[in-house]
Every structure is written in C-alpha cells, then in structure tokens.
PDB file of N, CA and C in Angstrom:
ATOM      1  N   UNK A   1      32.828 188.576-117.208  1.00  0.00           N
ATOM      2  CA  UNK A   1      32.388 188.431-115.832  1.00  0.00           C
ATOM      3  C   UNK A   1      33.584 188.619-114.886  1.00  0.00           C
ATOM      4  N   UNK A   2      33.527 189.698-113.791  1.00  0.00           N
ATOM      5  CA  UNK A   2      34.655 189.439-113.043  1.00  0.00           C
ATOM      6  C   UNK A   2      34.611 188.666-111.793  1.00  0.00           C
ATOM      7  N   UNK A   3      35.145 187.936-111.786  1.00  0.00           N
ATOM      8  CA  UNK A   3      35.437 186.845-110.443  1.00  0.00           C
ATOM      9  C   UNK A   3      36.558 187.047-108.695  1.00  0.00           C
ATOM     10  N   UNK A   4      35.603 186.700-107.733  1.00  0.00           N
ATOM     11  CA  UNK A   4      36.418 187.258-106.964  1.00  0.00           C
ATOM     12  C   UNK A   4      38.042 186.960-106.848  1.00  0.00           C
ATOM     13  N   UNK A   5      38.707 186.203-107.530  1.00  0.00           N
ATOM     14  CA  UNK A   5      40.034 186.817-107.960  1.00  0.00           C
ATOM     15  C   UNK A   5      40.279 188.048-108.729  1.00  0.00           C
ATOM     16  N   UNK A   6      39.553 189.077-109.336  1.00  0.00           N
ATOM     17  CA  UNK A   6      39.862 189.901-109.545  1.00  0.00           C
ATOM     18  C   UNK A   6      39.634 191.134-108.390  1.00  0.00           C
ATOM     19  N   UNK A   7      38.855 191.303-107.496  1.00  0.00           N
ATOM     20  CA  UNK A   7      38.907 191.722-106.523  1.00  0.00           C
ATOM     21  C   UNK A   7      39.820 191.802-105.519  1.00  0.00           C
ATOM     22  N   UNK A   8      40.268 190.230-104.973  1.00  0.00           N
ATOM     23  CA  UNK A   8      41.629 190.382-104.370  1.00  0.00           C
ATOM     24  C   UNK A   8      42.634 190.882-105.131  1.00  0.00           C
ATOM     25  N   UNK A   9      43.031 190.821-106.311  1.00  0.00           N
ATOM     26  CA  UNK A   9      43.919 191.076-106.903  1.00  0.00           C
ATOM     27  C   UNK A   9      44.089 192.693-106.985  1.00  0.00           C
ATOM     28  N   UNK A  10      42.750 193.221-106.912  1.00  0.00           N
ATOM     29  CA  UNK A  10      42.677 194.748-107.439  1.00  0.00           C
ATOM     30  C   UNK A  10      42.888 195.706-106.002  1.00  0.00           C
ATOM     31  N   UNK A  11      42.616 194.853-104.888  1.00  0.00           N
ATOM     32  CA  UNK A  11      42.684 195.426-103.531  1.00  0.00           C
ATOM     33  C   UNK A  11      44.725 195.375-103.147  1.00  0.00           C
ATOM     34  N   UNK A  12      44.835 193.695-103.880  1.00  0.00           N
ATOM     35  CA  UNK A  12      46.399 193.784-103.420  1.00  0.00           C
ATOM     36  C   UNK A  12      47.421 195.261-104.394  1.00  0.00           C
ATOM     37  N   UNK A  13      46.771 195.062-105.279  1.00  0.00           N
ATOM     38  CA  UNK A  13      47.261 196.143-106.144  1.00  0.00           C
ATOM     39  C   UNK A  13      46.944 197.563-106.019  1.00  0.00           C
ATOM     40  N   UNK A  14      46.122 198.142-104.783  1.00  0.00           N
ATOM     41  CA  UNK A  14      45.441 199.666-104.512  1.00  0.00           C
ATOM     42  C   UNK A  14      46.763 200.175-104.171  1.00  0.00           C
ATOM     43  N   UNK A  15      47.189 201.442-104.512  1.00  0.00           N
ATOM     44  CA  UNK A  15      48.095 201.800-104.062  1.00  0.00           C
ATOM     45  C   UNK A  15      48.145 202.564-102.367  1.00  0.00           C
ATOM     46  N   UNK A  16      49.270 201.990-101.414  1.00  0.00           N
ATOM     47  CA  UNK A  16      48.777 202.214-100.208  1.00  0.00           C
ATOM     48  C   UNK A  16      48.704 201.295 -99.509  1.00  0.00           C
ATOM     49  N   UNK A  17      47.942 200.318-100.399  1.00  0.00           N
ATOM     50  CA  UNK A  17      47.390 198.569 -99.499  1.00  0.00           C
ATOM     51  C   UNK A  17      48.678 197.854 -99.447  1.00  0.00           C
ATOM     52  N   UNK A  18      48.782 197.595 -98.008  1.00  0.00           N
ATOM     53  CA  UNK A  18      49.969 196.673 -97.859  1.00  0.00           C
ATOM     54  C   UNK A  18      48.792 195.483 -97.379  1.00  0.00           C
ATOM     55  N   UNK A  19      49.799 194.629 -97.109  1.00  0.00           N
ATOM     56  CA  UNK A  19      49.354 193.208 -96.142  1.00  0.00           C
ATOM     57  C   UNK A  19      48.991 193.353 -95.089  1.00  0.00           C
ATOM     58  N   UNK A  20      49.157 194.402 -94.080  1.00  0.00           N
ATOM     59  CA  UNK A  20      48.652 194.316 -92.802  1.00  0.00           C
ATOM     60  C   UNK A  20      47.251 195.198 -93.337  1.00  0.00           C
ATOM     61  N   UNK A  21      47.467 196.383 -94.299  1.00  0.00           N
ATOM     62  CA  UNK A  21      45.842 196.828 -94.099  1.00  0.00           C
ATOM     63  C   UNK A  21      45.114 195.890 -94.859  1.00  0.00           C
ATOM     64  N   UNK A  22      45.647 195.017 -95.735  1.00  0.00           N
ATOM     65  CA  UNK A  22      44.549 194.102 -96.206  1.00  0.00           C
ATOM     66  C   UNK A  22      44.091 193.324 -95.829  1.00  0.00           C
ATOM     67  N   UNK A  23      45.094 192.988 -94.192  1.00  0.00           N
ATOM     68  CA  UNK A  23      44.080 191.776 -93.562  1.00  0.00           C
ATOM     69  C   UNK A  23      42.912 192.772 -92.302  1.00  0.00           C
ATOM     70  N   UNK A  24      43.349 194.152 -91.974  1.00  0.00           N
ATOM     71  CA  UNK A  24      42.318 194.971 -91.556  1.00  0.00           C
ATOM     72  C   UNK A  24      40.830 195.008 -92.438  1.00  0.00           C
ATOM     73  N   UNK A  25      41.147 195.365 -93.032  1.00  0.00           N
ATOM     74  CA  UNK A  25      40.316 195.625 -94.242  1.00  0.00           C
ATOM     75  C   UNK A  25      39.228 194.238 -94.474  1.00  0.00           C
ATOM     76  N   UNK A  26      40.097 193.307 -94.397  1.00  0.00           N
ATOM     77  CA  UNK A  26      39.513 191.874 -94.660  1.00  0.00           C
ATOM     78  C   UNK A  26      38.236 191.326 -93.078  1.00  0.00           C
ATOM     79  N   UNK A  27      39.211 192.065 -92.479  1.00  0.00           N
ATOM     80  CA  UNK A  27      38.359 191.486 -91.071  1.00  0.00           C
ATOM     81  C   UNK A  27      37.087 192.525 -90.769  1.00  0.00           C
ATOM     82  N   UNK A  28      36.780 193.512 -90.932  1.00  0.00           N
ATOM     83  CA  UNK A  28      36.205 194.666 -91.028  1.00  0.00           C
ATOM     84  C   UNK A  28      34.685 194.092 -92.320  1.00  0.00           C
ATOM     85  N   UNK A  29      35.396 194.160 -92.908  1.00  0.00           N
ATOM     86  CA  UNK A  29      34.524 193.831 -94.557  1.00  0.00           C
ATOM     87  C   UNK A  29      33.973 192.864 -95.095  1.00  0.00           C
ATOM     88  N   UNK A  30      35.120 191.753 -94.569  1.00  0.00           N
ATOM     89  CA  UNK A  30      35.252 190.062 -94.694  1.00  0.00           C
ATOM     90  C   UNK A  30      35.517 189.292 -96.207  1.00  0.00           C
ATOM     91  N   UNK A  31      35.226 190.199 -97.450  1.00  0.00           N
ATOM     92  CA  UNK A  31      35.799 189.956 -98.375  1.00  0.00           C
ATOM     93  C   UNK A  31      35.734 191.625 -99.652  1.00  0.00           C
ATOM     94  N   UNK A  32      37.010 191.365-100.141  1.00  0.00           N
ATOM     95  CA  UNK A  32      37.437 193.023-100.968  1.00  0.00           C
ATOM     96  C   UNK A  32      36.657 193.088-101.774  1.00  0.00           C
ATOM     97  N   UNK A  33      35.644 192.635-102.179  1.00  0.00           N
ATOM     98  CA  UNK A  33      34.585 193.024-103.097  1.00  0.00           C
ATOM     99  C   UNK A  33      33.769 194.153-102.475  1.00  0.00           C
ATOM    100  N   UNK A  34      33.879 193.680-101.212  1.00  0.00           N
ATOM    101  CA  UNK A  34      32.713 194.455-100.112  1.00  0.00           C
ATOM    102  C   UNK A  34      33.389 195.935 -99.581  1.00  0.00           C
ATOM    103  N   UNK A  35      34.895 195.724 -99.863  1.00  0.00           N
ATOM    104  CA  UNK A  35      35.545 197.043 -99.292  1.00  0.00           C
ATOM    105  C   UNK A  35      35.752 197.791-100.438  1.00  0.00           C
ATOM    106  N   UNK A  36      35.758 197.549-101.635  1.00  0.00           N
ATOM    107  CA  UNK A  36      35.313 198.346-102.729  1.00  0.00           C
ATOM    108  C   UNK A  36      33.930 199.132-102.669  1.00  0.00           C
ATOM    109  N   UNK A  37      33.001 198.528-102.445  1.00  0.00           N
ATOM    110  CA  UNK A  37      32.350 199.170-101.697  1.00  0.00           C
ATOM    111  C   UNK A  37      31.313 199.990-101.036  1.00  0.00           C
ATOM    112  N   UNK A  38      32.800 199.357 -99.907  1.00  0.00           N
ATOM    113  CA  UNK A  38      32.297 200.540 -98.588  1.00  0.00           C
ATOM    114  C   UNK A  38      32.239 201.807 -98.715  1.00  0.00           C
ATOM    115  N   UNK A  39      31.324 202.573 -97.768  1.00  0.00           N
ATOM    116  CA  UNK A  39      31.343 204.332 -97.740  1.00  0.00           C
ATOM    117  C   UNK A  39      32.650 205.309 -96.936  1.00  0.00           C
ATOM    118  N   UNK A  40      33.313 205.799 -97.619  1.00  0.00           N
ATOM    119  CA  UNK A  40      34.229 206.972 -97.197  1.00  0.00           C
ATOM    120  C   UNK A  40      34.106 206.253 -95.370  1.00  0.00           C
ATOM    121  N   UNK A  41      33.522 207.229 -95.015  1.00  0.00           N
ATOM    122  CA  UNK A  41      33.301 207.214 -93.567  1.00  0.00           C
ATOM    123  C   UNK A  41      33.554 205.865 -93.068  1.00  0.00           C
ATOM    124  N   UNK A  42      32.900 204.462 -93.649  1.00  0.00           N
ATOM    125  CA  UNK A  42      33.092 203.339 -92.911  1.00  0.00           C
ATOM    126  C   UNK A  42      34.970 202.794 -93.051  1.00  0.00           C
ATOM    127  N   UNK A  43      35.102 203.519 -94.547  1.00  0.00           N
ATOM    128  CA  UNK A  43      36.810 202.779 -94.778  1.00  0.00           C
ATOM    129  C   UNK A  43      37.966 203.973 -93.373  1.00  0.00           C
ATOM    130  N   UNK A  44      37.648 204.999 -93.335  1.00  0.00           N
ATOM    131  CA  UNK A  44      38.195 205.668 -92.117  1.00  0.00           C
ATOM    132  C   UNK A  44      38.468 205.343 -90.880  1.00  0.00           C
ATOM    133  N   UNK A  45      37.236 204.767 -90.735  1.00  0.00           N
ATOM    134  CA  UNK A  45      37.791 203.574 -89.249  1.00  0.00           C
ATOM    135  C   UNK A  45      38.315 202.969 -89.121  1.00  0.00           C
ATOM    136  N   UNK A  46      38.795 202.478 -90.226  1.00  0.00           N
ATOM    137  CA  UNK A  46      39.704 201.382 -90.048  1.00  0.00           C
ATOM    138  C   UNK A  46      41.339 201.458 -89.773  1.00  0.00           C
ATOM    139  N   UNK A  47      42.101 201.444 -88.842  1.00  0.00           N
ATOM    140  CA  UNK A  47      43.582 201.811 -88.128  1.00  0.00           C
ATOM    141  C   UNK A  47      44.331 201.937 -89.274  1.00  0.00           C
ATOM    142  N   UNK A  48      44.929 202.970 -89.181  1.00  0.00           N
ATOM    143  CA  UNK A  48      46.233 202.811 -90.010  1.00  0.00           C
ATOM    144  C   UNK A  48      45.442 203.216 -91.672  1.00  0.00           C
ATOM    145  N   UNK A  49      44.495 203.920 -91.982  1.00  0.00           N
ATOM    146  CA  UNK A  49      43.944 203.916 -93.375  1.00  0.00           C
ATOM    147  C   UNK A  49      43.894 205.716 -93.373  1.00  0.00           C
ATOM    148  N   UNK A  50      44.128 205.835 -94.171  1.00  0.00           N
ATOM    149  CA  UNK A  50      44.281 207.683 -94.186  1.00  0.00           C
ATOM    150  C   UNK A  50      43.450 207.998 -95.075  1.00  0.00           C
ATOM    151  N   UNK A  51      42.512 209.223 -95.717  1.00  0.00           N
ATOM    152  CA  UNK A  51      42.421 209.755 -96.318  1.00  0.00           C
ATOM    153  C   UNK A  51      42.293 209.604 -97.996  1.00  0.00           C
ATOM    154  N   UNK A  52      44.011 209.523 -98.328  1.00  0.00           N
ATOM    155  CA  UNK A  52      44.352 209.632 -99.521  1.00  0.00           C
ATOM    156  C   UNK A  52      44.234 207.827 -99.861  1.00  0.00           C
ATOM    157  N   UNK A  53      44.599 206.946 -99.226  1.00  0.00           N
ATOM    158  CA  UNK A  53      44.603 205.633 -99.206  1.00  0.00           C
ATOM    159  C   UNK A  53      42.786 205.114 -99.611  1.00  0.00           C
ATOM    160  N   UNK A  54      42.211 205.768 -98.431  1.00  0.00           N
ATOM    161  CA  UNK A  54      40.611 205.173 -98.971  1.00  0.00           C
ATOM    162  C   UNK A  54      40.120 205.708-100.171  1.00  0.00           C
ATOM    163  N   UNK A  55      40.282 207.588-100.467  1.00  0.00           N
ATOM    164  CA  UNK A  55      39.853 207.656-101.773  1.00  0.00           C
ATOM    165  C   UNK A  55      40.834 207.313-103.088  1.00  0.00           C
ATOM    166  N   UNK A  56      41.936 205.836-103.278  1.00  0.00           N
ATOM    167  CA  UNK A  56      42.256 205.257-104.233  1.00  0.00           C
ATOM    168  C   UNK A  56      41.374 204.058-103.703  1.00  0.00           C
ATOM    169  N   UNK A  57      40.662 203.393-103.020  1.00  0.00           N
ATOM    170  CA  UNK A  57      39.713 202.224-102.999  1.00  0.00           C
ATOM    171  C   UNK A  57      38.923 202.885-102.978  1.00  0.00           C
ATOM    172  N   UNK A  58      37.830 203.733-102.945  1.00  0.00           N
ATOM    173  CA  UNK A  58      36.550 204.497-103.625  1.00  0.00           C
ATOM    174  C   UNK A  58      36.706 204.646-105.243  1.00  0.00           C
ATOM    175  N   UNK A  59      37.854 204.498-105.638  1.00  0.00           N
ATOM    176  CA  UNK A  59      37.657 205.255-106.783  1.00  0.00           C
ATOM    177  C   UNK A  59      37.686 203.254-107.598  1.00  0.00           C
ATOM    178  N   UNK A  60      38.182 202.177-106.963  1.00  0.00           N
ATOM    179  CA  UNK A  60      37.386 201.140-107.386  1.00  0.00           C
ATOM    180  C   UNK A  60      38.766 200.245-107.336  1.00  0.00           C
ATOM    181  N   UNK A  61      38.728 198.808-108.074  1.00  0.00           N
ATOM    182  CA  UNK A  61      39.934 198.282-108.642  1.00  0.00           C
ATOM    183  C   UNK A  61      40.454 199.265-109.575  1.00  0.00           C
ATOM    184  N   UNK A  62      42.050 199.007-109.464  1.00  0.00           N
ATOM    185  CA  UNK A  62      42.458 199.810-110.149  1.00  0.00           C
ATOM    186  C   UNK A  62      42.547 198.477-112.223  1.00  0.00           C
ATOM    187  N   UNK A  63      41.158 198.701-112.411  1.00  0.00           N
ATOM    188  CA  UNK A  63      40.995 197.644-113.894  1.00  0.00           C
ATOM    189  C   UNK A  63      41.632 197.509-114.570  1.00  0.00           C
ATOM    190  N   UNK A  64      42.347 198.487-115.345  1.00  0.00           N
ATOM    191  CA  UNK A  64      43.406 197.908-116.356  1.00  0.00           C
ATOM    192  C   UNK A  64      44.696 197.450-115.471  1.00  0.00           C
ATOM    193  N   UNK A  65      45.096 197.337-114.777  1.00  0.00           N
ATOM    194  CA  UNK A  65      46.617 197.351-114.127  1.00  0.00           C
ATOM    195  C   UNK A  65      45.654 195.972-113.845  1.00  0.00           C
ATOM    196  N   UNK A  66      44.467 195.646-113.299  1.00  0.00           N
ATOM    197  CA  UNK A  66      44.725 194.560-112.735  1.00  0.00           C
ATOM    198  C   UNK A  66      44.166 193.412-114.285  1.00  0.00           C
ATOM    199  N   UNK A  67      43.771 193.933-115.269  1.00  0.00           N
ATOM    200  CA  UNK A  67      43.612 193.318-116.392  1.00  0.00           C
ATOM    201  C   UNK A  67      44.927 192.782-116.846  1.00  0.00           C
ATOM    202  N   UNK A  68      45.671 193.356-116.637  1.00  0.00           N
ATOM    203  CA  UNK A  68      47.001 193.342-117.403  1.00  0.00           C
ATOM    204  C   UNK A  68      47.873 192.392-116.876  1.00  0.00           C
ATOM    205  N   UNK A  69      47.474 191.883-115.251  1.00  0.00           N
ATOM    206  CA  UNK A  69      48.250 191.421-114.595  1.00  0.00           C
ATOM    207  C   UNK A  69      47.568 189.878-114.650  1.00  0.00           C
ATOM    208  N   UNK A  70      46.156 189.558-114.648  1.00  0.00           N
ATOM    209  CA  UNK A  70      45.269 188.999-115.170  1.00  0.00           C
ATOM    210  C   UNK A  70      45.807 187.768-116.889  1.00  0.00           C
ATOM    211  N   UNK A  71      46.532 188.974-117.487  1.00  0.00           N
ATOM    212  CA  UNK A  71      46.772 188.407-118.700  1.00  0.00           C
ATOM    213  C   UNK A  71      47.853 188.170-118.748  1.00  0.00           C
ATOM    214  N   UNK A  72      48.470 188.512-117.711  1.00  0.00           N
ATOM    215  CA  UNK A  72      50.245 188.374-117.841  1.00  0.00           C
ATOM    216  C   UNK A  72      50.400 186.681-117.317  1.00  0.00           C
ATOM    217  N   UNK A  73      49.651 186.488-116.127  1.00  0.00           N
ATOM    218  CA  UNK A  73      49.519 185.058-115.565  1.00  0.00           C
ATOM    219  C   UNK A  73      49.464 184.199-116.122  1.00  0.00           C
ATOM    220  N   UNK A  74      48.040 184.169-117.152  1.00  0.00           N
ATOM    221  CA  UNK A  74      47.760 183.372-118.250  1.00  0.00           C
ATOM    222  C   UNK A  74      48.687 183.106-119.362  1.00  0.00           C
ATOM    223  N   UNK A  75      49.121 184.337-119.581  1.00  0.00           N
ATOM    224  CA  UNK A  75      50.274 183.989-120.799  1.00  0.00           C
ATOM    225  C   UNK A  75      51.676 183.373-120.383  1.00  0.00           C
ATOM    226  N   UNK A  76      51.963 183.309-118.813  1.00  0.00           N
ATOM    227  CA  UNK A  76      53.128 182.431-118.412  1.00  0.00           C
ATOM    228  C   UNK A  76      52.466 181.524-117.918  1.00  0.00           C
ATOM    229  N   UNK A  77      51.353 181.102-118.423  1.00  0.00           N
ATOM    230  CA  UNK A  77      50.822 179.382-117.387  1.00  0.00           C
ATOM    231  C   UNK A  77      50.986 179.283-116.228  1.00  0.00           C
ATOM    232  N   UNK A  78      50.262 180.400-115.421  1.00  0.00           N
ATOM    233  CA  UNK A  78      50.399 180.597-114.486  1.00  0.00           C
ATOM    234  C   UNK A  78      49.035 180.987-113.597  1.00  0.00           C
ATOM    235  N   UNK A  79      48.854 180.747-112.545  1.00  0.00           N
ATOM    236  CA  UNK A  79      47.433 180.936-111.437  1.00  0.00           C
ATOM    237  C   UNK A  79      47.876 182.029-110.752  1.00  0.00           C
ATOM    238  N   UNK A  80      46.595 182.491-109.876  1.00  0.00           N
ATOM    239  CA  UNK A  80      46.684 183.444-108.839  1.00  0.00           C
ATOM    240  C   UNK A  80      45.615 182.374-107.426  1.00  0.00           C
ATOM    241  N   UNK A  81      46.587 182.703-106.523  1.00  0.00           N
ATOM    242  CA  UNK A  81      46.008 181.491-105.034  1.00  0.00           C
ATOM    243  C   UNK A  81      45.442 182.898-104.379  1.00  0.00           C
ATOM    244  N   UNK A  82      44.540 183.406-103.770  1.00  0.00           N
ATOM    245  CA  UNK A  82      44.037 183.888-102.733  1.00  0.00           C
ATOM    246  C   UNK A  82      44.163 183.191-101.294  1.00  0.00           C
ATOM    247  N   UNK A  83      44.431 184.175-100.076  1.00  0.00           N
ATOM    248  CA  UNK A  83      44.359 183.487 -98.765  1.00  0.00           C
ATOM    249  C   UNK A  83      43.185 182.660 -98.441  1.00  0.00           C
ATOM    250  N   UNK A  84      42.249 183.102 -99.382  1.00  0.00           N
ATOM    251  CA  UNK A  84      40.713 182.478 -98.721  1.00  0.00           C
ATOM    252  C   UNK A  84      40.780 180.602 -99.507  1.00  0.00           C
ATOM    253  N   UNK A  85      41.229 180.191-100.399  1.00  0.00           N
ATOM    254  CA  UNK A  85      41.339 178.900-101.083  1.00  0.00           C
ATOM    255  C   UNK A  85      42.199 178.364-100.916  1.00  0.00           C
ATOM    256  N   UNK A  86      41.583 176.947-100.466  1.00  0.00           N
ATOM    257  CA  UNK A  86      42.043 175.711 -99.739  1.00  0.00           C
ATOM    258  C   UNK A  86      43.561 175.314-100.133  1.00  0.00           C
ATOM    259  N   UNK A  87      43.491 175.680-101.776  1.00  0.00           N
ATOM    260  CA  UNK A  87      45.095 175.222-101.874  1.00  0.00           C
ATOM    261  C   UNK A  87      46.454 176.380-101.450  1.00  0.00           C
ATOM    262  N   UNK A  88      46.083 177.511-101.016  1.00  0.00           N
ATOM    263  CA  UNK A  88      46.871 178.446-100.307  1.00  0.00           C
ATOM    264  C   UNK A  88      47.609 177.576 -99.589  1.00  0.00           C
ATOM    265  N   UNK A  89      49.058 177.850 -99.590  1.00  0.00           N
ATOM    266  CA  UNK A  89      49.641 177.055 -98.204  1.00  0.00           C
ATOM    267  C   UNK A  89      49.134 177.090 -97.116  1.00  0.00           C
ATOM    268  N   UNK A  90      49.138 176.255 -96.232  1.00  0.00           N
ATOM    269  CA  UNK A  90      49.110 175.992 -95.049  1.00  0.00           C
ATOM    270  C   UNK A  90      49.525 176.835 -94.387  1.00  0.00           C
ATOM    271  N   UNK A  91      50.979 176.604 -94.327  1.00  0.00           N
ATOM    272  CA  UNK A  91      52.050 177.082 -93.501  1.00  0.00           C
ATOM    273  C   UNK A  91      52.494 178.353 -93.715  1.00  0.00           C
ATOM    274  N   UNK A  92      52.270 178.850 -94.532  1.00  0.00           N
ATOM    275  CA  UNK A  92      52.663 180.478 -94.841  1.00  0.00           C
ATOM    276  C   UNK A  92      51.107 181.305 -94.595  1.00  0.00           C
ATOM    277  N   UNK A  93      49.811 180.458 -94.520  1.00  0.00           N
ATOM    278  CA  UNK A  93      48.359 181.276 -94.226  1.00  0.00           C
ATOM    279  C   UNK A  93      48.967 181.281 -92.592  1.00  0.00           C
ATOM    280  N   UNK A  94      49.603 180.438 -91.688  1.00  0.00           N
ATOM    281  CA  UNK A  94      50.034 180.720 -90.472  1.00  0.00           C
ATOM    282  C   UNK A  94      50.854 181.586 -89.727  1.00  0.00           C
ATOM    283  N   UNK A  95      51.245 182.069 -90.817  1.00  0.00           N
ATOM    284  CA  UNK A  95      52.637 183.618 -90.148  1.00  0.00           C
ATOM    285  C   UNK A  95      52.101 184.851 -90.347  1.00  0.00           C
ATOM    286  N   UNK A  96      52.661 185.518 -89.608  1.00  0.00           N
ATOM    287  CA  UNK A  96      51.442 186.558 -89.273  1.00  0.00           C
ATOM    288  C   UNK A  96      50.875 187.690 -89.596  1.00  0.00           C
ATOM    289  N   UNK A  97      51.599 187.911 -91.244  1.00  0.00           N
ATOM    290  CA  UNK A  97      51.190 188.514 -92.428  1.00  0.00           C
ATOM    291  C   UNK A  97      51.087 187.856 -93.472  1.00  0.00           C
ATOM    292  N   UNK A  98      50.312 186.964 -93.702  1.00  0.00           N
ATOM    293  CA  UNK A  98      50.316 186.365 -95.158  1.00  0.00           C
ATOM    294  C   UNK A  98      50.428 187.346 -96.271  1.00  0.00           C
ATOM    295  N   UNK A  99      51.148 186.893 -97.627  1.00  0.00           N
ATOM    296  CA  UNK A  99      50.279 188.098 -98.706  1.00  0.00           C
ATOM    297  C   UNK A  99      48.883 187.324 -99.409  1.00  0.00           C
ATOM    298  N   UNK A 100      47.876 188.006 -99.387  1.00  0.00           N
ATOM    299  CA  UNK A 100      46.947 187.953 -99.415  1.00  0.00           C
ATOM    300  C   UNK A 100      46.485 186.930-100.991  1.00  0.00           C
ATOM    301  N   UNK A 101      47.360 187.222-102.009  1.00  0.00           N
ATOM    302  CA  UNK A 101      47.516 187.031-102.935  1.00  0.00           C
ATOM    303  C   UNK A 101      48.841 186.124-103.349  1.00  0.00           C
ATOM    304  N   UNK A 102      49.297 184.815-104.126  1.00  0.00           N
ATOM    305  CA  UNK A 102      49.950 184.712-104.188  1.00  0.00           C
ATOM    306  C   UNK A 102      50.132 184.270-106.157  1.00  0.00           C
ATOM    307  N   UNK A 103      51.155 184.525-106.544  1.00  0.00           N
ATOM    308  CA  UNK A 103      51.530 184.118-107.649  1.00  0.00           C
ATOM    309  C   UNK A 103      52.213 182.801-107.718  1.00  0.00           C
ATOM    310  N   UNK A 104      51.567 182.078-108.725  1.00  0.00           N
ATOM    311  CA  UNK A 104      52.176 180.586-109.121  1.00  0.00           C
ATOM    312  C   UNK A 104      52.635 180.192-110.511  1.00  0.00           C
ATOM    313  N   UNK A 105      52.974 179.156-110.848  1.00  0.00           N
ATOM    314  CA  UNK A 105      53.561 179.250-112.418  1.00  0.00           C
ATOM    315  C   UNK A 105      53.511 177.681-112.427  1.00  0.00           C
ATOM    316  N   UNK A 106      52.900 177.332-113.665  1.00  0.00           N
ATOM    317  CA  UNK A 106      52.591 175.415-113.922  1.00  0.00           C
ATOM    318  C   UNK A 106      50.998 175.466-113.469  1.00  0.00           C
ATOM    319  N   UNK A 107      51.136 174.111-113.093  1.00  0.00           N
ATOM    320  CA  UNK A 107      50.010 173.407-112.906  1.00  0.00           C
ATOM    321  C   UNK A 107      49.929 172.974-111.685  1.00  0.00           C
ATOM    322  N   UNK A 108      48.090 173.610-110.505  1.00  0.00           N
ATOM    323  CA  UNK A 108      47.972 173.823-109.525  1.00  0.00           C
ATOM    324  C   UNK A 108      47.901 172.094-109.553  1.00  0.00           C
ATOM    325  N   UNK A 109      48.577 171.535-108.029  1.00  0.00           N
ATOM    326  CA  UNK A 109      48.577 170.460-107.959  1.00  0.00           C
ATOM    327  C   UNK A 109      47.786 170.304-106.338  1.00  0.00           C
ATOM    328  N   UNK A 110      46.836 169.223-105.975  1.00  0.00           N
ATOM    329  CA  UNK A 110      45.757 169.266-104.449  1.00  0.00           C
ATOM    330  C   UNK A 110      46.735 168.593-103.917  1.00  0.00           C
TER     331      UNK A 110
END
C-alpha cells in the first residue's frame, strides 16, 4: 500500500522540484498525490514550472529511487516528517521555504 509519505517523498525527489515549486505546487493542488495527477496543461500554470519539469511529474513518482530511499530510513531507524504533520517543527514550518520533507534518525518523540 503506498502512503502519503510516499508521495511527498516522490514529489521532493522529481527532478527539477525544488522547495519553492513544491510549495507552488502544494498550494495549487493542496496535496502531491493530486499533482501527480494533474493534466499537462493544469501543471503549466503553475510559475516557474517548464515543460521538461512537468513531463518528469506526468511520468509519476520517480518508484524505485523513492523505494530505495524508503528502505534506507528504515534500515538506519529512522522516519520521514512531512510539512503537513503536527510533529514537523514549528519553527522551521515558519521560514519561508520549509523543505517539504524532512529526514530524522531515532525515535519520533511529541
């Protein structure tokens, strides 16, 4: 089953996608499951997205790269935080590019 951590993960990983188009993208779409997708034409509108950038998110998560990265976490005892969940920092969801995605290592503590 894939879970929307694999979605963010596969959007942070599109090649092209930085942090500012992923919070475009995010506001447009409202979550990267949904900008996977979107139609050609609707990902074009969006500022700063070219061409070659939308058809590598048409063509989907990029799956094994993000499988791999998936298993790499797990095997260092380690989580993936999305901007959208509560235990995301605070203070770093407040500056004015978060990365969308963050890597952790241990045990998530509330």
């Amino acid at each position: 089953m894939i879970g929307e951590s694999f979605y963010w993960l596969g959007l942070s990983l599109t090649p092209g996608v930085g942090t500012i188009l992923f919070k475009r993208l995010l506001e447009r779409f409202k979550v990267p499951e949904a900008v996977f997708r979107a139609p050609m034409k609707e990902l074009l509108q969006i500022e700063g997205l070219g061409e070659k950038v939308a058809t590598e998110i048409r063509k989907g998560p990029p799956e094994n790269r993000v499988q791999k990265e998936l298993q790499l976490v797990k095997e260092a005892g380690g989580f993936l935080l999305t901007l959208e969940e509560d235990a995301y920092p605070k203070r770093l969801k407040e500056i004015h590019d978060p990365p969308p995605v963050l890597y952790g290592r241990g045990e998530l503590t509330k």
